[in-house]
Protein backbone atom coordinates (compact mmCIF):
# COMPACT_ATOMS: atom_id res chain seq x y z
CA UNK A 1 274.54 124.34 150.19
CA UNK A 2 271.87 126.72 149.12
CA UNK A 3 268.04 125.17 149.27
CA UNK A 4 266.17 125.69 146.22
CA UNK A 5 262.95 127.34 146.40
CA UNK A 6 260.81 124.24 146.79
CA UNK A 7 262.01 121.67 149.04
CA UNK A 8 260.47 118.22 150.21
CA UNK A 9 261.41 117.63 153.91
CA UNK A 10 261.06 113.24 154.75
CA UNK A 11 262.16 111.15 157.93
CA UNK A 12 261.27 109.32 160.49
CA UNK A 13 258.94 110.48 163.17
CA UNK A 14 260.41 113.07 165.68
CA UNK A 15 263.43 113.14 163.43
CA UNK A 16 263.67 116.71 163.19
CA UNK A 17 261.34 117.57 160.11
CA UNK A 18 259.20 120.49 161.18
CA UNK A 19 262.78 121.99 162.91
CA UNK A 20 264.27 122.26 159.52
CA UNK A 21 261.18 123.95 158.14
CA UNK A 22 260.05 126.23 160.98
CA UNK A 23 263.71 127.69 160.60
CA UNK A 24 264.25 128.23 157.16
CA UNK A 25 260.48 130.01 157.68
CA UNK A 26 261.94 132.05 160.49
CA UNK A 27 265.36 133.14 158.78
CA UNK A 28 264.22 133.21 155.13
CA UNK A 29 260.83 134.25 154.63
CA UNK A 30 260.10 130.65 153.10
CA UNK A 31 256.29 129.03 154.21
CA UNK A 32 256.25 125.80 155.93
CA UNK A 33 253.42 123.00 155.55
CA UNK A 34 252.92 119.95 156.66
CA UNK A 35 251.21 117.21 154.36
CA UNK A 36 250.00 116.12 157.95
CA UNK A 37 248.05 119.05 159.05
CA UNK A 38 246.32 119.27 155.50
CA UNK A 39 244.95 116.07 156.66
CA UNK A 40 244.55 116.64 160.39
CA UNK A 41 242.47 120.11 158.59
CA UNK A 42 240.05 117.35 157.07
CA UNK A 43 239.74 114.95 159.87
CA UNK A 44 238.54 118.10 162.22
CA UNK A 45 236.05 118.81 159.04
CA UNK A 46 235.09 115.83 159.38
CA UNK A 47 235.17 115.40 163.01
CA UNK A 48 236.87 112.70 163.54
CA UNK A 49 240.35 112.59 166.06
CA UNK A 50 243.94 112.54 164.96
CA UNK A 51 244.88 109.15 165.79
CA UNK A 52 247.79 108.09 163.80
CA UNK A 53 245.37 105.51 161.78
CA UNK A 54 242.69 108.03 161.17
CA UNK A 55 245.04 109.87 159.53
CA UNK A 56 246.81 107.39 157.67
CA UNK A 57 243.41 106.06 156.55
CA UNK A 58 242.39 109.77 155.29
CA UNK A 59 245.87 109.89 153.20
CA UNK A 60 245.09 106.65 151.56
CA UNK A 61 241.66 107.49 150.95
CA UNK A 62 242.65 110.84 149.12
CA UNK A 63 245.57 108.94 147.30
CA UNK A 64 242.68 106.58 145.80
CA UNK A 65 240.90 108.68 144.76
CA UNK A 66 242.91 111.70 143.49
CA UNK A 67 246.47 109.94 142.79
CA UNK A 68 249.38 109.03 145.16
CA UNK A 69 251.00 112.79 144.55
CA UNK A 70 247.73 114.59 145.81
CA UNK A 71 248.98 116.25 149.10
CA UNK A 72 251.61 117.21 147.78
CA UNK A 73 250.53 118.81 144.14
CA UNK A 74 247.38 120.58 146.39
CA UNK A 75 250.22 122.18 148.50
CA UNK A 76 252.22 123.54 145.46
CA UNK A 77 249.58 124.60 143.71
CA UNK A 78 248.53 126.93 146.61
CA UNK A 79 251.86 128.10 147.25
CA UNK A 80 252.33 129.27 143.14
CA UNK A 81 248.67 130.43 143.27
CA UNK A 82 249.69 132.15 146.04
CA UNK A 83 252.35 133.90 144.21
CA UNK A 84 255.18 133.46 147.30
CA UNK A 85 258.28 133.24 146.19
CA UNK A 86 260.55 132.83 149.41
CA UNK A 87 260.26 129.20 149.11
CA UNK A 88 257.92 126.50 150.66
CA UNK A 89 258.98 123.33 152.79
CA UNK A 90 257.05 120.44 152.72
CA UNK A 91 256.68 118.43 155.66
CA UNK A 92 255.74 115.07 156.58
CA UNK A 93 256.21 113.05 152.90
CA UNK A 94 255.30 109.79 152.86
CA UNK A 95 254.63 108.95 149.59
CA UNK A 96 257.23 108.87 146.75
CA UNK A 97 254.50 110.14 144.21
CA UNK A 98 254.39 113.26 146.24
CA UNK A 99 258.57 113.17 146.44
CA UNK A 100 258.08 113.26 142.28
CA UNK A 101 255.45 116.38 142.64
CA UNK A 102 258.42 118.27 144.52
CA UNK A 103 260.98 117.23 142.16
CA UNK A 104 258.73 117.52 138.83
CA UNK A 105 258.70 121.67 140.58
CA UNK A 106 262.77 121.97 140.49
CA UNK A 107 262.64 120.64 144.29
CA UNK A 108 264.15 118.40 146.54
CA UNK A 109 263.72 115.92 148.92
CA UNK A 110 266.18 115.98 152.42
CA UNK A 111 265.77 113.13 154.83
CA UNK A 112 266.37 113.46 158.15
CA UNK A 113 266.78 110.18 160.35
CA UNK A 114 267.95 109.65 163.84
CA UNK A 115 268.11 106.54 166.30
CA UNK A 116 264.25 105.10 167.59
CA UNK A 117 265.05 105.09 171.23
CA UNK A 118 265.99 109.55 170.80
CA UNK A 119 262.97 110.11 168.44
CA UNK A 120 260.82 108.44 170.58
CA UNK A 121 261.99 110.46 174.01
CA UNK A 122 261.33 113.20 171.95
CA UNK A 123 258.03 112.29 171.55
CA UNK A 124 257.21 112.04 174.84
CA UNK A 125 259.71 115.46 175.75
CA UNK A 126 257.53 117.24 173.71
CA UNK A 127 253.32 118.76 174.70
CA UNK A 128 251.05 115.60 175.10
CA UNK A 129 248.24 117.48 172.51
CA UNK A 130 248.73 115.14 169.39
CA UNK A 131 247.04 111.99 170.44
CA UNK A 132 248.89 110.04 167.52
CA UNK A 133 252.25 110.40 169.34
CA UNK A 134 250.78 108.68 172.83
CA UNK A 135 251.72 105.44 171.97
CA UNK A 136 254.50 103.03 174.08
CA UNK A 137 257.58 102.44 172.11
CA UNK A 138 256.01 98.88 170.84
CA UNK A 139 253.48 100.43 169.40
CA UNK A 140 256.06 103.63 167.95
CA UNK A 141 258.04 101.51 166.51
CA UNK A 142 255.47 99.47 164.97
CA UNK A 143 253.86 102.39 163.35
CA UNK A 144 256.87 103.35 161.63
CA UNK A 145 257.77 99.64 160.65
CA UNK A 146 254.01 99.59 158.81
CA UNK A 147 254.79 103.07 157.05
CA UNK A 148 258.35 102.03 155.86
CA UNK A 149 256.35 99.76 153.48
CA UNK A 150 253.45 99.72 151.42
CA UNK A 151 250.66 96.91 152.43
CA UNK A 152 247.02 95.89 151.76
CA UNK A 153 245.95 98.42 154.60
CA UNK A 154 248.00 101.55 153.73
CA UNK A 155 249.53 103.25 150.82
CA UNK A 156 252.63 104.70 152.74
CA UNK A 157 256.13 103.70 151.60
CA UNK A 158 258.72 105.87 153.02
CA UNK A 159 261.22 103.61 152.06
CA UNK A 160 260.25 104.64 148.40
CA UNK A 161 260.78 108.37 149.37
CA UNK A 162 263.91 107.82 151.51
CA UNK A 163 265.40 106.21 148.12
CA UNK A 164 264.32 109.45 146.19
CA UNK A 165 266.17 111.59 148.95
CA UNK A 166 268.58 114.24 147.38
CA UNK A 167 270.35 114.93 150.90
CA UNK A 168 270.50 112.46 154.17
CA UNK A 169 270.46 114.26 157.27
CA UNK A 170 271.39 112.35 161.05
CA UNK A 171 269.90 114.41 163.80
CA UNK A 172 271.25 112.81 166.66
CA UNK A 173 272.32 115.83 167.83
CA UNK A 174 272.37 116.14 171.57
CA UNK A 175 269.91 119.49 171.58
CA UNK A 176 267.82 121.44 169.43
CA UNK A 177 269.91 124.54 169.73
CA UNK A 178 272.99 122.26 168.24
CA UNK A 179 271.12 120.56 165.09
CA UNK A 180 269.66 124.14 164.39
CA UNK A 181 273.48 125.94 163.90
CA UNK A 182 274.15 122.49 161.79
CA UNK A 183 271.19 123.70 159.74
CA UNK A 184 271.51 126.93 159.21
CA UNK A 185 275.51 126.07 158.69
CA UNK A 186 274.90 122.88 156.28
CA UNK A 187 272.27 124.95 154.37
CA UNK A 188 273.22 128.81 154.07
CA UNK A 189 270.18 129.70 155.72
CA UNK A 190 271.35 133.31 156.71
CA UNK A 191 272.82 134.22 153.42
């Protein structure tokens, strides 16, 4: 299947999100940004650290005050600005407001899940430098229980954007090198 130009890239943590958009930016052209770092960009403005609550905090501050789709329409109205027009993968959705910005452009929204127990090795597989991700799995899997859902504390509700998915990817793959030739297979990323 060929990716449109715009495409919305949702999952669980560790699931395999930034893979999927650091390779389509390597083999296509496309840019890649994370709704995450826009907000890890504020909280260093702002000095403050990336804990997982800071930044879920900052995103519901923002979504208060500027509209649930914020990160998402700021992003996409860069990238046209910008005048790009390899295509841009967003990263890190957790809002279906900003699943509606991407679609409301002529994009789409893929999902990529795999089992807690992987995601979370990965986690700790991976460099120790984002302080949101040193957490037991308790506490991981608590995180991700609380962003499944909206509540009075957050404004998150990736169930909501999981239900808006066009395309359901399981990365359970045993390595990276195996769920990036699925990728670039599943989605004609070298044609």
């Amino acid at each position: 299947m060929k990716l449109p130009e715009i495409i919305g890239i949702a999952g669980t943590n560790a699931s395999g999100k930034d893979t999927l958009g650091e390779l389509r930016s390597e083999l296509t052209g496309s840019q890649m940004v994370s709704l995450s770092n826009i907000l890890r960009e504020e909280l260093d403005r702002r000095g403050i650290t990336h804990e997982r609550k800071n930044l879920g905090a900052l995103g519901d501050e923002w979504r208060t005050e500027f509209g649930f789709g914020v990160l998402a329409q700021k992003t996409i109205a860069s990238y046209i600005e910008a005048g790009n027009k390899k295509g841009i993968s967003l990263t890190s959705i957790r809002h279906p407001e900003e699943a509606r910005v991407i679609k409301e452009h002529g994009g789409i929204i893929i999902w990529i899940d795999a089992d807690r127990r992987v995601r979370y090795d990965r986690i700790n597989g991976r460099s120790a430098d984002r302080i949101e991700d040193r957490v037991t799995f308790e506490e991981f899997c608590a995180q991700e229980d609380a962003e499944m859902q909206p509540n009075q504390t957050n404004t998150m509700d990736m169930s909501a954007v999981k239900a808006l998915a066009d395309i359901f990817v399981d990365n359970n793959f045993a390595s990276t090198e195996e769920y990036k030739q699925y990728l670039v297979k599943e989605f004609e990323l070298l044609s």
